[in-house]
Protein backbone atom coordinates (compact mmCIF):
# COMPACT_ATOMS: atom_id res chain seq x y z
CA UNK A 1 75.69 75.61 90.42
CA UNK A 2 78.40 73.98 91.57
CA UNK A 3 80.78 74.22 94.94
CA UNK A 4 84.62 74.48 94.62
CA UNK A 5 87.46 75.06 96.91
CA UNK A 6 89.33 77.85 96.51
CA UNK A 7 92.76 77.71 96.92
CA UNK A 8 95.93 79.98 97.25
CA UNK A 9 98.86 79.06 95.55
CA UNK A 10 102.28 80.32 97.66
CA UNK A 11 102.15 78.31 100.83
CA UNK A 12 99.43 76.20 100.13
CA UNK A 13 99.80 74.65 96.96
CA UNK A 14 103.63 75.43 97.30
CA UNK A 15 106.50 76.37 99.44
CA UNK A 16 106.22 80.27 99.43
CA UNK A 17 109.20 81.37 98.88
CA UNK A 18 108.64 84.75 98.41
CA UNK A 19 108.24 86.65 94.77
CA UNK A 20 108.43 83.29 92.95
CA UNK A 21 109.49 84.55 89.65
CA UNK A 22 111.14 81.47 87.89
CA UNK A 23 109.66 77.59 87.54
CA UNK A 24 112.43 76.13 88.79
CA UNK A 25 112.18 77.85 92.31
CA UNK A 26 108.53 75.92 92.13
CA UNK A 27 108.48 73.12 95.32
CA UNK A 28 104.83 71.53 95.93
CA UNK A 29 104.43 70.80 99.47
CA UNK A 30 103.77 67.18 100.63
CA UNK A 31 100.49 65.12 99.84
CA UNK A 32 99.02 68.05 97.39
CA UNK A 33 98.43 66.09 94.51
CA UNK A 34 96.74 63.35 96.41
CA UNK A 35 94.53 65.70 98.26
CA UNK A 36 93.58 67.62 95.45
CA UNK A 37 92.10 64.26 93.85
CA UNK A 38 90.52 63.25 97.22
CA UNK A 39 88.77 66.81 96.58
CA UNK A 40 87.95 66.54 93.05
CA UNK A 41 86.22 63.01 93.77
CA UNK A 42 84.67 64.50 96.25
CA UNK A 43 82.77 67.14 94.41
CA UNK A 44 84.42 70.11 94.27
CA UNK A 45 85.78 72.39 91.08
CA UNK A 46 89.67 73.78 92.15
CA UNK A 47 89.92 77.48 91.98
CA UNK A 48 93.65 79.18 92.60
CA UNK A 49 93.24 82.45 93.68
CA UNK A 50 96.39 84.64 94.24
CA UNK A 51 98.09 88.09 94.75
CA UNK A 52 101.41 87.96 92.72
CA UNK A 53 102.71 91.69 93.23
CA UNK A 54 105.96 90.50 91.57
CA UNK A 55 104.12 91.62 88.50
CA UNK A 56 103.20 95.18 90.11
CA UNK A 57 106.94 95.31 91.33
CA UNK A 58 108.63 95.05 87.78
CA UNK A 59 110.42 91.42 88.80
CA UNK A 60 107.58 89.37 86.59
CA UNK A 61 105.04 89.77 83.84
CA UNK A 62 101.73 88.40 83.88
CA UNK A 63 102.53 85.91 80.64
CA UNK A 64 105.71 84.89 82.73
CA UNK A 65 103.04 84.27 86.03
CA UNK A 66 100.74 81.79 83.84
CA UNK A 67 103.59 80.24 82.50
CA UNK A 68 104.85 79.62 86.29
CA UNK A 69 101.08 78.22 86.69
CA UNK A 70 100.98 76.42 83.68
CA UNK A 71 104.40 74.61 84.53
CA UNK A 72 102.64 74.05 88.31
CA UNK A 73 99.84 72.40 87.10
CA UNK A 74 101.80 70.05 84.50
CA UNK A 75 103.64 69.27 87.59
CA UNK A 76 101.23 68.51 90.12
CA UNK A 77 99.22 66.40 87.22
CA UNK A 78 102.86 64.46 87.01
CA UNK A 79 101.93 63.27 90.45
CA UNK A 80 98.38 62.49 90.60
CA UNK A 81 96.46 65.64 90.34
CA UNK A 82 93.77 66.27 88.54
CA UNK A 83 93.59 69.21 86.13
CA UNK A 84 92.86 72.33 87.92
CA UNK A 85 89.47 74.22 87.05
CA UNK A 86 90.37 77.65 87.24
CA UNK A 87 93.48 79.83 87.97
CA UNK A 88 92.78 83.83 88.51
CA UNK A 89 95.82 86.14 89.75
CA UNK A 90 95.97 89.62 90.72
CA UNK A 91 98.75 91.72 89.30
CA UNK A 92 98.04 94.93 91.23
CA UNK A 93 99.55 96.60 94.29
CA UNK A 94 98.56 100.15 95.92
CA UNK A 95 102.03 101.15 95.84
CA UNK A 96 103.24 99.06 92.98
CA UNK A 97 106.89 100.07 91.04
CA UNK A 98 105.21 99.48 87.73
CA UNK A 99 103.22 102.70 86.99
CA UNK A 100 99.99 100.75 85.02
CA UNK A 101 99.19 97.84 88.11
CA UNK A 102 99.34 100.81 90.68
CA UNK A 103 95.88 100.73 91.33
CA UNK A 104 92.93 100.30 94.40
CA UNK A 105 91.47 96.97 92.71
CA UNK A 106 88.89 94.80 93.64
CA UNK A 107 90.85 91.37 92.44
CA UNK A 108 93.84 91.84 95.07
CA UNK A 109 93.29 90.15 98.12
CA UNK A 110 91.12 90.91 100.61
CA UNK A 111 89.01 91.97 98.44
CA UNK A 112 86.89 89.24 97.05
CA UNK A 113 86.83 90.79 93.05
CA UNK A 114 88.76 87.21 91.90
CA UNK A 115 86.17 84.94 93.88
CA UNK A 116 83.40 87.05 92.26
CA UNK A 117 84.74 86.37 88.82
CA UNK A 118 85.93 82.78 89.14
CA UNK A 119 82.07 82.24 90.28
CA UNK A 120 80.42 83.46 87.75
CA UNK A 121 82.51 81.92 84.88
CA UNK A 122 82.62 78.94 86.42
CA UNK A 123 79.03 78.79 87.54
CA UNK A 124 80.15 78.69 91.31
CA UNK A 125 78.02 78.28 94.65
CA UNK A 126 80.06 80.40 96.50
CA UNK A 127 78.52 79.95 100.09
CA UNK A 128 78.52 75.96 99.26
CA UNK A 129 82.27 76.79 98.66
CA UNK A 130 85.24 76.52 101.02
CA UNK A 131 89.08 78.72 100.96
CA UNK A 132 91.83 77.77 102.33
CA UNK A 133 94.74 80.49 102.61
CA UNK A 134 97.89 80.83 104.48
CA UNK A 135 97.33 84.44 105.40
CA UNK A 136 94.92 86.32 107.15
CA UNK A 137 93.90 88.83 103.82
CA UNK A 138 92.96 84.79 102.08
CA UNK A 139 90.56 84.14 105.03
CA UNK A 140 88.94 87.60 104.66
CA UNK A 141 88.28 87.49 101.10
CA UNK A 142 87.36 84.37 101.12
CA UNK A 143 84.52 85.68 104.06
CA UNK A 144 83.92 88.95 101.90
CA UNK A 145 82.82 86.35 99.00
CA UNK A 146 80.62 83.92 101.33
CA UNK A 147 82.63 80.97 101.58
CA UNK A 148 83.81 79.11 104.63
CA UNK A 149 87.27 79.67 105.73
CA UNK A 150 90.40 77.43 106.57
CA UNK A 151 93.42 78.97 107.94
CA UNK A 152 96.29 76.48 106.97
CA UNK A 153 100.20 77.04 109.21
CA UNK A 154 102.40 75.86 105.74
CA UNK A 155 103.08 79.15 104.78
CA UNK A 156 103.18 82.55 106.08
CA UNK A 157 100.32 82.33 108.99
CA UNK A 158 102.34 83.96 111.06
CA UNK A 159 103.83 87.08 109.09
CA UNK A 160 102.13 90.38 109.61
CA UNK A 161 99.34 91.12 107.03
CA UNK A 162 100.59 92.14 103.54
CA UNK A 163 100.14 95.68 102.48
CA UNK A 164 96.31 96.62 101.57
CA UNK A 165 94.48 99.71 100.61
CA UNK A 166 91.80 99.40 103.65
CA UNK A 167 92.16 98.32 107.20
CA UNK A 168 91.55 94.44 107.68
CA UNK A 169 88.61 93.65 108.94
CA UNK A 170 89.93 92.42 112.40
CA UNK A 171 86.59 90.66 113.42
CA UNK A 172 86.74 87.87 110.69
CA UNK A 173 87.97 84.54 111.93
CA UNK A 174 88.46 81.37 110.22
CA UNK A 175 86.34 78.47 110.76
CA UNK A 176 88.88 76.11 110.67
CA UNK A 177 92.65 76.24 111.39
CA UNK A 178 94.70 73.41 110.37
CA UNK A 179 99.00 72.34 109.89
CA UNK A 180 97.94 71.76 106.39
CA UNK A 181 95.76 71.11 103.51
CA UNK A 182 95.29 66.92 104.09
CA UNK A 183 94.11 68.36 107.46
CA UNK A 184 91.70 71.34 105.81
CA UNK A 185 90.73 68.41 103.29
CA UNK A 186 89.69 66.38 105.72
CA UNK A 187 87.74 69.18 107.71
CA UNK A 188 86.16 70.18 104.47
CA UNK A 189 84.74 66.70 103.23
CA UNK A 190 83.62 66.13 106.70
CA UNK A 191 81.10 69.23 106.96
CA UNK A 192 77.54 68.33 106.40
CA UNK A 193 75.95 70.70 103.16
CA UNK A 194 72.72 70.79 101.87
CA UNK A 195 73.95 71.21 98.55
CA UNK A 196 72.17 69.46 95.62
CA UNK A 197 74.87 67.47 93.62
């Protein structure tokens, strides 16, 4: 079994700039590539896990979404990154435009259906695991799934919640909340574990 850190794309990763349908709209936000090495030395498998309604709403497909990913990841290797170990989007909205991703799911965010997966194809410790999101619906799934939580302010910490089929779960906190994600980075490689490398 092995840990990871979990990691949203749009305001994380990248600037979020909201329904990033094309590559060149694509901006990675300062020191990622460096931090996601400091991570991968120090252990940990990289998991994206994200909502991308543009797919529910008709404005992209999913091939066009993993070729967005695919161009991200060629980028962020470009400048020092190591190769990602797993990328895992939802397409589905409750109210989505496109008739066949109009759907209760339990991959969209908060719901932890895309943790669950990534974790057992991966072979994933999940509560040896970490998340860091820019939203509160990334902390609760990543809490639904058993990992610690990092709340990070480079994105959209302080929209309302997006648009989910249950009430939020207004009790769950995060554990950590940070200006970015050298800072969760930092907090994560400094928490003791009793995991067995």
């Amino acid at each position: 079994m092995k840990r990871a850190v979990f990691l949203d794309r749009d305001g994380v990763l990248i600037e979020d700039v909201d329904l990033l349908c094309r590559t060149e709209q694509i901006r990675i936000l300062a020191d990622v590539p460096r931090v996601l090495q400091r991570l991968k030395k120090a252990g940990f498998q990289l998991v994206v896990v994200s909502n991308q309604a543009v797919v529910a709403r008709g404005i992209a497909t999913e091939n066009e979404v993993r070729a967005i990913n695919e161009r991200l990841e060629k980028m962020l290797i470009r400048e020092g990154a190591p190769r990602l170990d797993g990328w895992y989007f939802c397409p589905h909205h409750p109210n989505a435009s496109v008739a066949e991703y109009r759907k209760v799911c339990e991959c969209r965010k908060p719901q932890p259906g895309l943790f669950l997966q990534a974790a057992q194809e991966l072979a994933l410790d999940l509560r040896e695991s970490f998340t860091v999101g820019d939203r509160i619906t990334d902390i609760v799934a990543g809490a639904k799934a058993g990992t610690r939580n990092i709340l990070v302010q480079t994105g959209q910490h302080n929209a309302p919640p997006i648009q989910t089929a249950e009430r939020l779960d207004t009790s769950i906190r995060p554990d950590y909340i940070c200006r970015d994600l050298l800072a969760a980075a930092e907090w994560i490689v400094g928490q003791k574990t009793n995991f067995n490398h």
